[in-house]
N, C-alpha and C. Protein backbone atom coordinates (compact mmCIF):
# COMPACT_ATOMS: atom_id res chain seq x y z
N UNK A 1 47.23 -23.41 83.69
CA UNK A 1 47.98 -22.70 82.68
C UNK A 1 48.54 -23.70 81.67
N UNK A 2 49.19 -23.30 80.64
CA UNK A 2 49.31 -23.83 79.33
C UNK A 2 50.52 -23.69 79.03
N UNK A 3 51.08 -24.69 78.31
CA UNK A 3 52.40 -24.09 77.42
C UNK A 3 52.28 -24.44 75.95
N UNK A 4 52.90 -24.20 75.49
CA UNK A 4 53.04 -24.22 73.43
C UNK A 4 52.92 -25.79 73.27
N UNK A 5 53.50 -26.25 73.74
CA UNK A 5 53.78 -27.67 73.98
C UNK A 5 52.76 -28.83 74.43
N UNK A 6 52.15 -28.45 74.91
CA UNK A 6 50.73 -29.22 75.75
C UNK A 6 49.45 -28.81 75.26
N UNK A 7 49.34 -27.74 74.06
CA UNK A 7 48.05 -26.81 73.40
C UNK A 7 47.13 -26.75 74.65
N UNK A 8 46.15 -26.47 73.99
CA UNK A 8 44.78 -25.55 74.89
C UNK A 8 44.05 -26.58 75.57
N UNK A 9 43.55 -25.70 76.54
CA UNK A 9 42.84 -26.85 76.98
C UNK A 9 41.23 -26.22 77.43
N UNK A 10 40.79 -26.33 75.98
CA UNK A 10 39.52 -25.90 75.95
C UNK A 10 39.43 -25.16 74.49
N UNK A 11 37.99 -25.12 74.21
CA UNK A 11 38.01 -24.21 72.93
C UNK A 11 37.90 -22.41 73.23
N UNK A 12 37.94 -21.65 74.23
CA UNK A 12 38.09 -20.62 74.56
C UNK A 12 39.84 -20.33 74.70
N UNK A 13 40.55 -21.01 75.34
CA UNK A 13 41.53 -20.94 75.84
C UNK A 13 42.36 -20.90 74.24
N UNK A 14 41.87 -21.80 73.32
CA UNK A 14 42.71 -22.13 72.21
C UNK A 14 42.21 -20.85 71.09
N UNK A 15 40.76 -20.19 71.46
CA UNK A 15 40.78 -19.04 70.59
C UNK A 15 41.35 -17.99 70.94
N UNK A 16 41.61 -17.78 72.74
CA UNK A 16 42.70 -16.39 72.64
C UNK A 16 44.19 -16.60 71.89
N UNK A 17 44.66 -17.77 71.70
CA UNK A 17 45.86 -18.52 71.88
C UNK A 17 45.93 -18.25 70.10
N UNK A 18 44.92 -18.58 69.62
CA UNK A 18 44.55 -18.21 68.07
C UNK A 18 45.06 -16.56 67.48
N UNK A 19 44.09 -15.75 68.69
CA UNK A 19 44.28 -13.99 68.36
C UNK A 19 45.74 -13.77 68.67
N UNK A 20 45.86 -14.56 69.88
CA UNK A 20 47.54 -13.49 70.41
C UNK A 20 48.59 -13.94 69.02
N UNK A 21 48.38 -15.12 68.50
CA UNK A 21 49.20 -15.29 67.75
C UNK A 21 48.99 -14.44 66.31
N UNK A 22 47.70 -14.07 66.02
CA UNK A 22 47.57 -13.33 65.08
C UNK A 22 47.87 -12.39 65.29
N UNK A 23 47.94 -11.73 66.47
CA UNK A 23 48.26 -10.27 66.68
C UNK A 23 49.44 -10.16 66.46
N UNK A 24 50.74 -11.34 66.85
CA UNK A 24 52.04 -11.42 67.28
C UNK A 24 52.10 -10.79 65.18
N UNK A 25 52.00 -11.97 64.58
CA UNK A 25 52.15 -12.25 63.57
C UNK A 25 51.62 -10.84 63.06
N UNK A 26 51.26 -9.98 63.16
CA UNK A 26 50.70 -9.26 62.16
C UNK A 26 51.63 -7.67 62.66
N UNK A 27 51.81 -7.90 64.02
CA UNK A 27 52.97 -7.18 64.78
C UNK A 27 54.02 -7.61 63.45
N UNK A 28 54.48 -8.30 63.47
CA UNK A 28 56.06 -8.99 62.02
C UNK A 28 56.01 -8.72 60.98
N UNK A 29 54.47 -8.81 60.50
CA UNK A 29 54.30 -8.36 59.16
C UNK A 29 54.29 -7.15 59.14
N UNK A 30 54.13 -6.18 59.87
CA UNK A 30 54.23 -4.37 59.93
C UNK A 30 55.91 -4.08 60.28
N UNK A 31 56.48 -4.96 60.76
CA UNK A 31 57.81 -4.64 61.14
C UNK A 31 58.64 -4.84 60.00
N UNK A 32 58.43 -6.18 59.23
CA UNK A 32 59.32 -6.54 57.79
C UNK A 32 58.52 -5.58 57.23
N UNK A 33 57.35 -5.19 56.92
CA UNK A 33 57.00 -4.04 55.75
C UNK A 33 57.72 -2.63 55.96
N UNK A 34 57.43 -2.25 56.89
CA UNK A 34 58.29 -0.76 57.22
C UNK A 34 60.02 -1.01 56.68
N UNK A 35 60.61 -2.43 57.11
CA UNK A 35 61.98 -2.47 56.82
C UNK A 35 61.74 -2.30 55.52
N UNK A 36 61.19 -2.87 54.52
CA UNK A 36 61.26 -3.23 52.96
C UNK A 36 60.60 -2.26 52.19
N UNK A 37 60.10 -1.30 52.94
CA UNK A 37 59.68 0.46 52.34
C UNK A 37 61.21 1.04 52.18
N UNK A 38 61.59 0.51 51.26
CA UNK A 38 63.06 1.17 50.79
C UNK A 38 62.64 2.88 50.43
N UNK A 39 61.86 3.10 49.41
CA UNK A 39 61.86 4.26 49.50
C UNK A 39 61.04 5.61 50.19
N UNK A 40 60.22 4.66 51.01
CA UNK A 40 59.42 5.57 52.54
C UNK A 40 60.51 6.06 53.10
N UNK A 41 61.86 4.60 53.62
CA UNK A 41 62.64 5.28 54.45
C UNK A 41 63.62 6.41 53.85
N UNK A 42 63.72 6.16 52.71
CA UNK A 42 64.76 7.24 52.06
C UNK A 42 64.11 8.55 52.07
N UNK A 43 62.66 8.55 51.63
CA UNK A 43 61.92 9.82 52.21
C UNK A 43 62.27 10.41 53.21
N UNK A 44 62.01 10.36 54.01
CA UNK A 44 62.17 10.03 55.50
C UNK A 44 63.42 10.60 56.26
N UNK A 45 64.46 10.45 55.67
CA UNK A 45 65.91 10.48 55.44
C UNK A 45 66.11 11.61 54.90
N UNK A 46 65.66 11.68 53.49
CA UNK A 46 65.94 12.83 53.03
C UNK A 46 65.55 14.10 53.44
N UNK A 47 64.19 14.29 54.05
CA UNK A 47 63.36 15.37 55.01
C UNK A 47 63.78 15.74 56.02
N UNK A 48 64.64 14.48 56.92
CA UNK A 48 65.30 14.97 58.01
C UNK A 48 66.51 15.60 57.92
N UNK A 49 66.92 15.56 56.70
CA UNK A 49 68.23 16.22 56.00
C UNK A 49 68.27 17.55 55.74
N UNK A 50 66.77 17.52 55.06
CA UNK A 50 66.66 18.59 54.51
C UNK A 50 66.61 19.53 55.57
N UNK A 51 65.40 19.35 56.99
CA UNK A 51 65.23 19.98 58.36
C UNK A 51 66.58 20.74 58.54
N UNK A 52 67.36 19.10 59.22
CA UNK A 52 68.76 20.06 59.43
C UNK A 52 69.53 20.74 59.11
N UNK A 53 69.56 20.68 57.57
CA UNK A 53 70.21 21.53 56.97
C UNK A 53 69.20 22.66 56.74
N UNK A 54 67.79 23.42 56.81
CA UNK A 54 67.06 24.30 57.13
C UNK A 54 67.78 25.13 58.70
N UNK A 55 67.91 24.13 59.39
CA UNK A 55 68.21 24.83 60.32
C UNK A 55 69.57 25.32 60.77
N UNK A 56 70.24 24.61 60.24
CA UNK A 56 71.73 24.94 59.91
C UNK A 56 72.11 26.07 59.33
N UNK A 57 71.07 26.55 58.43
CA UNK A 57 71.21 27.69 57.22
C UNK A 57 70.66 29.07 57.89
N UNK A 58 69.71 28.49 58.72
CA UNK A 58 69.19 30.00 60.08
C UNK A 58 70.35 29.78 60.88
N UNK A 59 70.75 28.65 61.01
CA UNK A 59 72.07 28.93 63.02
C UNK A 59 72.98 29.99 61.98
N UNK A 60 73.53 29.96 60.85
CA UNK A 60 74.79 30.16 60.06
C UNK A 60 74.39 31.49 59.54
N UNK A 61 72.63 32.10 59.48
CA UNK A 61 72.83 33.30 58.76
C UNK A 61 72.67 34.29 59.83
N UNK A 62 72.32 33.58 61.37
CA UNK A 62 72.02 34.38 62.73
C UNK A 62 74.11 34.51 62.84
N UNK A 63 74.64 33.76 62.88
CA UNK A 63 76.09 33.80 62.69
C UNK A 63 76.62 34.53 62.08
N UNK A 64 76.37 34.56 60.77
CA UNK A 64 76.64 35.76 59.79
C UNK A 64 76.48 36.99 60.18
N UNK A 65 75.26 37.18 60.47
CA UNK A 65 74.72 38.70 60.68
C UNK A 65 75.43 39.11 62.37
N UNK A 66 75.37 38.30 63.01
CA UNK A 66 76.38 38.50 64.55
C UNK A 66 77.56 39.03 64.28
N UNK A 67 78.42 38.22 63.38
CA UNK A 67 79.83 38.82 63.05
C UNK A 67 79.60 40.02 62.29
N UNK A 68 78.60 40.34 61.32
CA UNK A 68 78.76 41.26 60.42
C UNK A 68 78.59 42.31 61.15
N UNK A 69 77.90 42.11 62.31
CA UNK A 69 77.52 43.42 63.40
C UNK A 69 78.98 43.95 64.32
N UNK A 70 79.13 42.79 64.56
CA UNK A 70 80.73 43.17 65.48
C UNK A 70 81.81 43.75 64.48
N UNK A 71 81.82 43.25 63.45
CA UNK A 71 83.01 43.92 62.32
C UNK A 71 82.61 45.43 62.04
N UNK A 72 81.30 45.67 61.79
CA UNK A 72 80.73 46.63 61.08
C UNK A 72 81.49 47.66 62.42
N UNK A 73 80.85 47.47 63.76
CA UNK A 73 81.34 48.39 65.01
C UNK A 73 82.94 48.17 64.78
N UNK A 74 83.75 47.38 64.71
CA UNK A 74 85.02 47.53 65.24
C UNK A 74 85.43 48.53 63.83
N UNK A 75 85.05 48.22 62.60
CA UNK A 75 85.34 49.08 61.18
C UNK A 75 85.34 50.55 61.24
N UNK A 76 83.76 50.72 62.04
CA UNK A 76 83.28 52.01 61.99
C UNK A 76 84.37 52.96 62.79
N UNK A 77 84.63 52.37 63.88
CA UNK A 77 85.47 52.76 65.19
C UNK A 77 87.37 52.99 64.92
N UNK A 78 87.66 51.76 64.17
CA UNK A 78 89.09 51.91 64.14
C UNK A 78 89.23 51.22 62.64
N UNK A 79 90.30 51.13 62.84
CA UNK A 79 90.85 50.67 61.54
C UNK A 79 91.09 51.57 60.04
N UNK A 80 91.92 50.42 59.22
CA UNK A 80 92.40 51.57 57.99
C UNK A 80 91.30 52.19 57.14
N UNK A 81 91.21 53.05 56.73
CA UNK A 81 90.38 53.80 56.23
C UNK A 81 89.36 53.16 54.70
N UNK A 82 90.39 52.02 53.81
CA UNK A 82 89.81 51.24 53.04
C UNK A 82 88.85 49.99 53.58
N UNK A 83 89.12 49.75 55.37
CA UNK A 83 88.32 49.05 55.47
C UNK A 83 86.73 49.52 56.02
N UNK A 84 86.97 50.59 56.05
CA UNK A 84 86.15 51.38 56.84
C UNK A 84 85.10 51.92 55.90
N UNK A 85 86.08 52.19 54.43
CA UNK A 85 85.24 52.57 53.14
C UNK A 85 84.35 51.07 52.61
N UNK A 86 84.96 49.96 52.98
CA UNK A 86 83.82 48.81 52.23
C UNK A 86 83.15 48.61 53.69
N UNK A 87 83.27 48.77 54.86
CA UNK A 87 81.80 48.48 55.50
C UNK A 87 80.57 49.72 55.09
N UNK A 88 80.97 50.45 55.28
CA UNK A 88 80.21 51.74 54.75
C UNK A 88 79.37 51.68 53.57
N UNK A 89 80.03 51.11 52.60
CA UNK A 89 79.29 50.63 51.44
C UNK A 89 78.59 49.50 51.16
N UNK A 90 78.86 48.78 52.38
CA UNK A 90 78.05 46.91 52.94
C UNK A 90 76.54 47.56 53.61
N UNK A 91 76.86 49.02 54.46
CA UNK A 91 75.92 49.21 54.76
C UNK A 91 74.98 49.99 53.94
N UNK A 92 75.30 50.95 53.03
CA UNK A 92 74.49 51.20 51.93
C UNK A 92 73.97 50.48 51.16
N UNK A 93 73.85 48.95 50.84
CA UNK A 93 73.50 48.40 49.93
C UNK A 93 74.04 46.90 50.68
N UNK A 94 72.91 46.54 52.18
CA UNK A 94 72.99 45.63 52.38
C UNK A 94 72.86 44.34 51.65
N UNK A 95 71.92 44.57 50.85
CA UNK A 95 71.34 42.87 50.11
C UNK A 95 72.46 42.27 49.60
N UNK A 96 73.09 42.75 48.59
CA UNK A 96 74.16 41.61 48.03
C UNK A 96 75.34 41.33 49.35
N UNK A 97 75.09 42.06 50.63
CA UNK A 97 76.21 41.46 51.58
C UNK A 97 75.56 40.39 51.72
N UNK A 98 74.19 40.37 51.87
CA UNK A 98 73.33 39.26 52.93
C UNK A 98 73.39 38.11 51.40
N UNK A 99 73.03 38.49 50.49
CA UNK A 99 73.17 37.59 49.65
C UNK A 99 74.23 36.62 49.23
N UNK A 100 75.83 37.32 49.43
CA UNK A 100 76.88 36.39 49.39
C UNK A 100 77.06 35.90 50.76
N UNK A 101 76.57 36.25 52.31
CA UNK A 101 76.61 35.84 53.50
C UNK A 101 76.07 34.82 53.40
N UNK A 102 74.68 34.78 52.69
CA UNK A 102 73.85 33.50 52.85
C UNK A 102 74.20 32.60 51.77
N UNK A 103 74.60 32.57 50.27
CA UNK A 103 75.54 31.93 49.77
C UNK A 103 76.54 31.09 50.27
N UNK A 104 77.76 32.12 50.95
CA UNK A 104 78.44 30.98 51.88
C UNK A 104 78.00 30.09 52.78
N UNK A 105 77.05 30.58 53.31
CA UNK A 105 76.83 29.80 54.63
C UNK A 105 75.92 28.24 54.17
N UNK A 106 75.16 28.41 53.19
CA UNK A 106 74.74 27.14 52.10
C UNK A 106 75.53 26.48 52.14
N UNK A 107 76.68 27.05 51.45
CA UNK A 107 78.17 26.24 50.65
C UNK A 107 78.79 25.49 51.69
N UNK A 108 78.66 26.19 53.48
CA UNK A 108 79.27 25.59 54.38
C UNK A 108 78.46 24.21 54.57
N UNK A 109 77.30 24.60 54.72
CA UNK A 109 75.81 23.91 55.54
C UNK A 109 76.28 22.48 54.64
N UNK A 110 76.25 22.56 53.37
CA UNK A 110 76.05 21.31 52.21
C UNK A 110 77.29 20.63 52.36
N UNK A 111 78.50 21.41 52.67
CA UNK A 111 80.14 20.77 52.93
C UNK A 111 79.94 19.65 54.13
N UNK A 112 79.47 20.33 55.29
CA UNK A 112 79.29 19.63 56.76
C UNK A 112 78.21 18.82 56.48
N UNK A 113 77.51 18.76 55.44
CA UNK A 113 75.97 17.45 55.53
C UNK A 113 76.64 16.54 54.57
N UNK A 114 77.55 16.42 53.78
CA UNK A 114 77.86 15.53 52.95
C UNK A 114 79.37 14.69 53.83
N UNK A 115 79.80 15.97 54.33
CA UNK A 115 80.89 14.84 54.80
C UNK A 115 80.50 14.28 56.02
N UNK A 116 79.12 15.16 56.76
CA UNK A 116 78.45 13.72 58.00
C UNK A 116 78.29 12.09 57.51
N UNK A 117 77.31 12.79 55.49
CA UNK A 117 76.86 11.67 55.16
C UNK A 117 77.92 10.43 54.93
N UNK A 118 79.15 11.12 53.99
CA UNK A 118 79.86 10.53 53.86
C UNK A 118 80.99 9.64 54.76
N UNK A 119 80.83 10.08 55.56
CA UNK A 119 81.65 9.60 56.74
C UNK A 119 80.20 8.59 57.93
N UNK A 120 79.71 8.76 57.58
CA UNK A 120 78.57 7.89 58.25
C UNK A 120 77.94 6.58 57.36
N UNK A 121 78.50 6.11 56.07
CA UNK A 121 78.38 5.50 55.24
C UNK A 121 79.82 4.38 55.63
N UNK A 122 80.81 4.68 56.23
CA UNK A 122 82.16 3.87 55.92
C UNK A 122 82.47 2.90 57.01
C-alpha cells in the first residue's frame, strides 16, 4: 500500500491514483458550481415558496369553508335574526363569499411567508 507521500509504485497503481484524484476534483468543481449558481438557487427558493404558499392557500380555503359550514349551522339554528338574514344571503350567492374567503386567506398566507422570510434573514 501507498501513501501521498511515498507516490506510486508502479505505472498502474499511479493511474488509478491519477482518476481518483480526478474524480475527487471534479466532485469540487460540481460542488463550488452549484454554490455560485446564485440564481439556480434563488429559483429554487422561490418555487419552494411558491409550493408552500400553494398549499397554504388550499389548508386556509379547506379552513375557510369548515368554519363557514359551522357558522352557517349555528346562524341557521339560533341567533339574531340579522345574522341569520346575511348567512342566508352568503348562501344565495355563494361566490363573492368564497371570493373574499379566499382573498383573506392569500392576505394571511403572504403575511406568515414574509414574516418566516423576514425573520429567517436576521
Amino acid at each position: 500500500m501507498t501513501d501521498a507521500t511515498s507516490g506510486a509504485k508502479g505505472p498502474d497503481e499511479l493511474r488509478r491514483q491519477i482518476e481518483r484524484t480526478r474524480s475527487e476534483l471534479g466532485n469540487t468543481v460540481e460542488e463550488l458550481a452549484g454554490k455560485a449558481d446564485v440564481k439556480g438557487r434563488a429559483r429554487a427558493r422561490a418555487a419552494d415558496l411558491r409550493d408552500k404558499a400553494g398549499a397554504m392557500t388550499v389548508q386556509l380555503r379547506s379552513s375557510a369553508v369548515q368554519a363557514g359550514h359551522t357558522v352557517q349551522d349555528r346562524a341557521t339554528h339560533t341567533g339574531p335574526r340579522p345574522v341569520r338574514g346575511a348567512v342566508q344571503a352568503g348562501l344565495r350567492h355563494p361566490r363573492p363569499v368564497l371570493v373574499v374567503g379566499a382573498a383573506a386567506g392569500a392576505v394571511v398566507a403572504v403575511g406568515v411567508l414574509r414574516r418566516r422570510h423576514h425573520h429567517g434573514h436576521h
